[in-house]
N, C-alpha and C. Protein backbone atom coordinates (compact mmCIF):
# COMPACT_ATOMS: atom_id res chain seq x y z
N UNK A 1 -1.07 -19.25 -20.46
CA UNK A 1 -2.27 -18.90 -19.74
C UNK A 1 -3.36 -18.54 -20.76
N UNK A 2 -4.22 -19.50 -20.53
CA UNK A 2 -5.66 -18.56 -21.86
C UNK A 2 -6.32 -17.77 -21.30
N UNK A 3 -6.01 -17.08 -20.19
CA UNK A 3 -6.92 -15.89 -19.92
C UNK A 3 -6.56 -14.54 -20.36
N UNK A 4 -7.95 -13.75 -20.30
CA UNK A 4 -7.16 -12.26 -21.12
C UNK A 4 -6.58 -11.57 -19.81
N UNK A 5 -6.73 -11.93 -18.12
CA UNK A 5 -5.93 -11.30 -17.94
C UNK A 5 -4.19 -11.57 -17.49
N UNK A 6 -3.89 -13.05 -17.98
CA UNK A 6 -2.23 -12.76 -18.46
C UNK A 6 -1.43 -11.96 -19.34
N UNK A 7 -0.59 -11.87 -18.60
CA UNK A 7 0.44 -11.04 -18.96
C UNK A 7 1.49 -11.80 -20.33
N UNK A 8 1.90 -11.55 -21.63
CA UNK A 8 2.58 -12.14 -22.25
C UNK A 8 3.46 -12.81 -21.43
N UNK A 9 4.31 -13.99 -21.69
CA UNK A 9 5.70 -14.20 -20.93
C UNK A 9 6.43 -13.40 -21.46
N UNK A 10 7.38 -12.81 -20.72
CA UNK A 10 8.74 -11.82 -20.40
C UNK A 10 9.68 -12.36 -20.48
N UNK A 11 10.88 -12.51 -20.94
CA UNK A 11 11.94 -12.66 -20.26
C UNK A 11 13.07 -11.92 -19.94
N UNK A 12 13.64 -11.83 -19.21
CA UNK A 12 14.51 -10.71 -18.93
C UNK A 12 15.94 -11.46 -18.30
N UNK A 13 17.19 -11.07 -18.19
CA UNK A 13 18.18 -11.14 -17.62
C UNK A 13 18.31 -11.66 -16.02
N UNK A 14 18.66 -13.20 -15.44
CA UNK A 14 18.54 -12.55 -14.13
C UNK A 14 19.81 -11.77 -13.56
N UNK A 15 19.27 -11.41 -12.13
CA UNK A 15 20.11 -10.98 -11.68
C UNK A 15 21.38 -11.32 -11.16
N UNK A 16 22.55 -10.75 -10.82
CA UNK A 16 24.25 -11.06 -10.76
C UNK A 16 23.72 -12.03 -9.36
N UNK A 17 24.64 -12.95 -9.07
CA UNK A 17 24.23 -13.64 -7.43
C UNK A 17 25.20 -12.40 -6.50
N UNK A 18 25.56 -11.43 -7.04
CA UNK A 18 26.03 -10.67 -5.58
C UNK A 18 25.12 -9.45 -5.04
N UNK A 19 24.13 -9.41 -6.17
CA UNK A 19 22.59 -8.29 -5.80
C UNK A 19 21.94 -9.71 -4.86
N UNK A 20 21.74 -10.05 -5.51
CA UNK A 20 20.86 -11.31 -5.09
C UNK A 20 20.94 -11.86 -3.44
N UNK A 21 22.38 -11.89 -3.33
CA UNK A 21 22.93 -12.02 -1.49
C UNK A 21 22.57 -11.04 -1.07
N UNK A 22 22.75 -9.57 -1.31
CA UNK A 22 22.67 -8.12 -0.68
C UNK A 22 21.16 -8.09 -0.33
N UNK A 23 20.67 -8.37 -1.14
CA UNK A 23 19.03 -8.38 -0.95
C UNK A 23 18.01 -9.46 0.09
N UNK A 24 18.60 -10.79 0.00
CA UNK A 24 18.38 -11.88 0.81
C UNK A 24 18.21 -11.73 2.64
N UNK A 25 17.69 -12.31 2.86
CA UNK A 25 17.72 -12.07 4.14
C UNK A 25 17.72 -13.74 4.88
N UNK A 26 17.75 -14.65 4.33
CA UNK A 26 17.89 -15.92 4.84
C UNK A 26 19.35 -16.42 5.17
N UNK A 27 19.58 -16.81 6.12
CA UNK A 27 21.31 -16.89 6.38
C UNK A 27 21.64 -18.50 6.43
N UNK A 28 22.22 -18.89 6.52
CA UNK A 28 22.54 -20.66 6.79
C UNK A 28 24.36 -20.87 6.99
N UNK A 29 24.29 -21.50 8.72
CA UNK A 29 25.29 -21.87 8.81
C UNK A 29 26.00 -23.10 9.89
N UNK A 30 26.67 -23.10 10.53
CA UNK A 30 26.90 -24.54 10.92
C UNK A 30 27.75 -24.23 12.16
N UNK A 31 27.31 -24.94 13.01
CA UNK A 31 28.33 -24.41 14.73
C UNK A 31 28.60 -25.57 15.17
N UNK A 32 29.69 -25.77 16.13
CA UNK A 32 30.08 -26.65 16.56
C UNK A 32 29.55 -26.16 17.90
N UNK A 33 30.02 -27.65 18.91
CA UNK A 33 29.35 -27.34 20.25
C UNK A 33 30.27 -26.16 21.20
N UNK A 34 30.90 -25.65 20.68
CA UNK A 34 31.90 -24.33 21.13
C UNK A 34 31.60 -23.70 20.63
N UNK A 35 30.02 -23.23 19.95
CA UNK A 35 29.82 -22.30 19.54
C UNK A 35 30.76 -21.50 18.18
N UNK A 36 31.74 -22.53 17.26
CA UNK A 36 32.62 -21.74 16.94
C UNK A 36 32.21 -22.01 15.06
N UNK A 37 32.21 -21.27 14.57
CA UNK A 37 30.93 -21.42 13.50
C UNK A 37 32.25 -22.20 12.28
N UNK A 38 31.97 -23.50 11.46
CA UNK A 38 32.18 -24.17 10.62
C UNK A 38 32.15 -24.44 9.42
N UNK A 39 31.00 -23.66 9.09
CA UNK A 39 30.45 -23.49 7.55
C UNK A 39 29.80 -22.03 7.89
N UNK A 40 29.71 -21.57 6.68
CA UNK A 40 28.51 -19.94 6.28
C UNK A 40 28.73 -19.80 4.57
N UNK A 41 27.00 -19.77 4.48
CA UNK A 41 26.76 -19.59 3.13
C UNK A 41 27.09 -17.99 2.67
N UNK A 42 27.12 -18.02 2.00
CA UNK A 42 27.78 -16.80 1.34
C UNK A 42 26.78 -15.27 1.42
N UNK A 43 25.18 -15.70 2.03
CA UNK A 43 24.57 -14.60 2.39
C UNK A 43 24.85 -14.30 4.06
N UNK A 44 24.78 -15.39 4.46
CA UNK A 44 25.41 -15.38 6.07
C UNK A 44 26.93 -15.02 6.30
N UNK A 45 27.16 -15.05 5.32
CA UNK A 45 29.09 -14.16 5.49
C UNK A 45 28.51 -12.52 4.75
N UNK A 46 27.76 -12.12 4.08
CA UNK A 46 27.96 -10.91 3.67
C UNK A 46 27.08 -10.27 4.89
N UNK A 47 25.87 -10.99 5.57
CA UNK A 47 25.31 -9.63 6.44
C UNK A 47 25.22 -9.71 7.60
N UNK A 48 26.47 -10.67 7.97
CA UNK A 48 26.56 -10.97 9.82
C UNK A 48 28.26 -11.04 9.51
N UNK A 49 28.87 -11.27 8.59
CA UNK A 49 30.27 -11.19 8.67
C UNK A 49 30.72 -12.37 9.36
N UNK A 50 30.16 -13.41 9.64
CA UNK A 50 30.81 -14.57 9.78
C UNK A 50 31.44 -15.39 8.98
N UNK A 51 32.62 -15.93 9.64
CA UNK A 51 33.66 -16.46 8.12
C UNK A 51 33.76 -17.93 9.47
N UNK A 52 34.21 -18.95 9.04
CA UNK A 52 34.38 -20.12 9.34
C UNK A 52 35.47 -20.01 10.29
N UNK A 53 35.29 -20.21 11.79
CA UNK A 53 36.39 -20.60 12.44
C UNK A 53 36.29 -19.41 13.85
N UNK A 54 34.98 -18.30 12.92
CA UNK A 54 34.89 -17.22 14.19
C UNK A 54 33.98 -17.68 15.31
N UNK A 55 33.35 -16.99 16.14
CA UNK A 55 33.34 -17.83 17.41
C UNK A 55 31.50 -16.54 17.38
N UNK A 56 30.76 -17.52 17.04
CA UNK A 56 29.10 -17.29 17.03
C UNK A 56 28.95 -16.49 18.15
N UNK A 57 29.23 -16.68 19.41
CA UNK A 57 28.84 -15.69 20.49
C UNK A 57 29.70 -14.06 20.42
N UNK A 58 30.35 -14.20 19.05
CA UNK A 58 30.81 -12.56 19.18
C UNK A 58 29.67 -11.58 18.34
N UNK A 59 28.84 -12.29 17.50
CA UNK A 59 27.80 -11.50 17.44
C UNK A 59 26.60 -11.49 18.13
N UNK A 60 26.96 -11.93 19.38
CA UNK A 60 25.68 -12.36 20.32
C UNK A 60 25.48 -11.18 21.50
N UNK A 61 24.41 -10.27 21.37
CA UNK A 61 24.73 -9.27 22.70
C UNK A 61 25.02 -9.94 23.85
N UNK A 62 25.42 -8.82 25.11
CA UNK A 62 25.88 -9.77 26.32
C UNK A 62 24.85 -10.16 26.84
N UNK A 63 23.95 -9.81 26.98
CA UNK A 63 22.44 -10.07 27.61
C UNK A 63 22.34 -11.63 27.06
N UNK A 64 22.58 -12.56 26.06
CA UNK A 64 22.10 -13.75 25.39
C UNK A 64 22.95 -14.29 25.56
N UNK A 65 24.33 -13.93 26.06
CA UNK A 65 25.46 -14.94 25.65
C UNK A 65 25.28 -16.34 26.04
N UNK A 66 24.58 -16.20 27.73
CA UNK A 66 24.29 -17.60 28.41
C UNK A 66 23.25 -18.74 27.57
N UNK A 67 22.22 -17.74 27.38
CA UNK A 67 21.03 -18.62 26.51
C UNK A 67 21.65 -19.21 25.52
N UNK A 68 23.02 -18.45 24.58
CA UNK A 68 23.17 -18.86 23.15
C UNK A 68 24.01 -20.13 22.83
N UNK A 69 25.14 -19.79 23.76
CA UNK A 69 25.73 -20.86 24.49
C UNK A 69 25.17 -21.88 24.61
N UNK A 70 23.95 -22.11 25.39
CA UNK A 70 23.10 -23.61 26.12
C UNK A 70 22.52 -23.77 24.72
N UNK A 71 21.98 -23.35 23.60
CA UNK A 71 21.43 -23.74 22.18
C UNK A 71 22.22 -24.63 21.99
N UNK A 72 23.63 -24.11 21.69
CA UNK A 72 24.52 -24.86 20.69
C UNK A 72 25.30 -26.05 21.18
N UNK A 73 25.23 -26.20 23.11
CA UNK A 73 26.29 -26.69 23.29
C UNK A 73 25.17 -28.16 24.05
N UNK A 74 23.94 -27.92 24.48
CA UNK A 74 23.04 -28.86 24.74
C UNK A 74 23.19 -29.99 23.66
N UNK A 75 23.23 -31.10 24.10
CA UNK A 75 22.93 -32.30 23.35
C UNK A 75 21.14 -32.46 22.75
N UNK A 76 21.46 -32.19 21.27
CA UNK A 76 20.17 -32.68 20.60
C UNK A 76 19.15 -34.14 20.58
N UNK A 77 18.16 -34.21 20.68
CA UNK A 77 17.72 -35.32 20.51
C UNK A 77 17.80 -35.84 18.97
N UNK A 78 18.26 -35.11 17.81
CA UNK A 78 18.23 -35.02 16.59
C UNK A 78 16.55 -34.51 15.50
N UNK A 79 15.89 -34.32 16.47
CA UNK A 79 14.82 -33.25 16.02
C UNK A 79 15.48 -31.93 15.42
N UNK A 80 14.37 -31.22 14.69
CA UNK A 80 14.88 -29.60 14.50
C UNK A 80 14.46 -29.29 15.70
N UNK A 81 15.24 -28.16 15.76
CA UNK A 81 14.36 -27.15 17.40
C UNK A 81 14.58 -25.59 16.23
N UNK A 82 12.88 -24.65 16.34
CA UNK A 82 13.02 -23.87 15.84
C UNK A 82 12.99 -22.84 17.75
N UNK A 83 14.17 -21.45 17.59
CA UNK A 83 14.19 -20.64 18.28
C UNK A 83 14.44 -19.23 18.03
N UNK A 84 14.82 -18.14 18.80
CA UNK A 84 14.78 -16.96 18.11
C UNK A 84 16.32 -16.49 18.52
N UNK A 85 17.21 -16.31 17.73
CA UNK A 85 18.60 -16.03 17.80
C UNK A 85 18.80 -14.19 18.02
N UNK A 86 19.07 -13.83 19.40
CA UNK A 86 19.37 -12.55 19.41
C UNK A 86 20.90 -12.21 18.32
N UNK A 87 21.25 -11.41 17.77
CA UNK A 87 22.61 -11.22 16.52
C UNK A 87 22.61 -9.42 16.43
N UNK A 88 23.70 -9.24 16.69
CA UNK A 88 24.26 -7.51 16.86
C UNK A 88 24.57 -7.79 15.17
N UNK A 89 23.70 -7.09 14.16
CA UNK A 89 24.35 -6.62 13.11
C UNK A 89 24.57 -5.44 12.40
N UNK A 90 25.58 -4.68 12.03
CA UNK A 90 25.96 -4.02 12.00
C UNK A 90 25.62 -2.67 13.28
N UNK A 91 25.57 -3.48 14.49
CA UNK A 91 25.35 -2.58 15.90
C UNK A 91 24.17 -2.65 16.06
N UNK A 92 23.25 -3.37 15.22
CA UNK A 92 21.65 -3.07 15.79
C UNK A 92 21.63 -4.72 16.48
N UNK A 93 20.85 -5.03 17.73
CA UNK A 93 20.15 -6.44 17.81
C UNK A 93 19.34 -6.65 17.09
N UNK A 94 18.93 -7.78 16.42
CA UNK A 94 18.03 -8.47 15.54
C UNK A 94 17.92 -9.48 16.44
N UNK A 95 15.98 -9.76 15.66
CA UNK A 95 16.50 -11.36 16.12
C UNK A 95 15.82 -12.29 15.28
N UNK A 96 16.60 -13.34 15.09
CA UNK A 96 16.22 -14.02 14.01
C UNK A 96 16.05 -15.20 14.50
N UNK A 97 14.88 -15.11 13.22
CA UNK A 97 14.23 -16.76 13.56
C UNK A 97 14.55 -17.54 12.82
N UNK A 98 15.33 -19.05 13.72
CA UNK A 98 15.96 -19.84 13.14
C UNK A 98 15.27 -21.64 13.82
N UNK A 99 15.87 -22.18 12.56
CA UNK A 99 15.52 -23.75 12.60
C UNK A 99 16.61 -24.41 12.54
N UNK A 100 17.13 -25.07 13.40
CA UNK A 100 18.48 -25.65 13.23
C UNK A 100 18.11 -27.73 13.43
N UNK A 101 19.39 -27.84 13.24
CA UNK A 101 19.15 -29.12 13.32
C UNK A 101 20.84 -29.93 13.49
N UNK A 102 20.91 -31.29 13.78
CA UNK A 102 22.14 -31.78 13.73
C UNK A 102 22.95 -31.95 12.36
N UNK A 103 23.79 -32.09 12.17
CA UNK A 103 24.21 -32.11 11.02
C UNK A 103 25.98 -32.74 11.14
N UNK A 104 26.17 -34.14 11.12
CA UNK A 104 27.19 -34.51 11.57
C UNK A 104 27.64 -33.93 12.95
N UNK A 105 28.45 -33.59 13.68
CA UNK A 105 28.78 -33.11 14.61
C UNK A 105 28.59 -32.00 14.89
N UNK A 106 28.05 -31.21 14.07
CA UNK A 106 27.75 -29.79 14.23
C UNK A 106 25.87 -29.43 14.24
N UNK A 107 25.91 -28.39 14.37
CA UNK A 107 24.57 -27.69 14.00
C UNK A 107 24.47 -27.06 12.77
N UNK A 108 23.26 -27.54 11.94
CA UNK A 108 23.33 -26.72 10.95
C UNK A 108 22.13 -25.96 11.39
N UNK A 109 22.36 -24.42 11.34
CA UNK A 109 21.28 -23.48 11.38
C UNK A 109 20.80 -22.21 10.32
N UNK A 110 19.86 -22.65 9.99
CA UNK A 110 18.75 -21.64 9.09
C UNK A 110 17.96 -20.49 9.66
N UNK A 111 18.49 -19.55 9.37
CA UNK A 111 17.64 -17.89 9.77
C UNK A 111 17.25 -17.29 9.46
N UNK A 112 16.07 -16.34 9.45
CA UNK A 112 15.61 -15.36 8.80
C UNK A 112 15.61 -13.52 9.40
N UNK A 113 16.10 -13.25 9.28
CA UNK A 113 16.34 -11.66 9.78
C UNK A 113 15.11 -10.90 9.41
């Protein structure tokens, strides 16, 4: 940068990738039409506790179960559809906004908490 007001370059250490998940708030993962989740990236397993094979509507309050259900199990036109995912985490509802899309037989879905 030739201006005087840059900053020298720095470099510093980055950080471990397990601060890095703790801190993240973007989740990414993959459902089948049973709602029964297939893939989870490794920030979506540390702050919703989903592991591959658990069943997406158990972090779904009861109030959403019907809505969450008809997301995953509706036939896509293969567009994204962005919507807002109600998710009990750690006992609080959130709701996160997500962009999902087809992805072989499944859904792959992207969230932000």
């Amino acid at each position: 940068c030739a201006s005087a007001r840059c900053l020298p370059a720095v470099t510093s250490p980055p950080p471990d990738i397990l601060t890095l998940n703790r801190l993240r708030r973007e989740v990414a993962f993959t459902v089948d039409a049973q709602a029964h989740v297939r893939w989870v990236d490794p920030v979506a397993q540390g702050l919703l506790g989903l592991t591959p094979g658990a069943e997406l509507l158990g972090l779904v309050p009861d109030d959403a179960v019907a809505r969450v259900r008809q997301l995953v199990t509706t036939p896509w036109n293969g567009n994204s559809t962005e919507f807002s995912l109600p998710l009990l985490v750690d006992g609080q509802k959130h709701l996160v906004a997500c962009v999902a899309e087809p992805f072989g037989a499944n859904r792959l879905i992207v969230g932000v908490l």
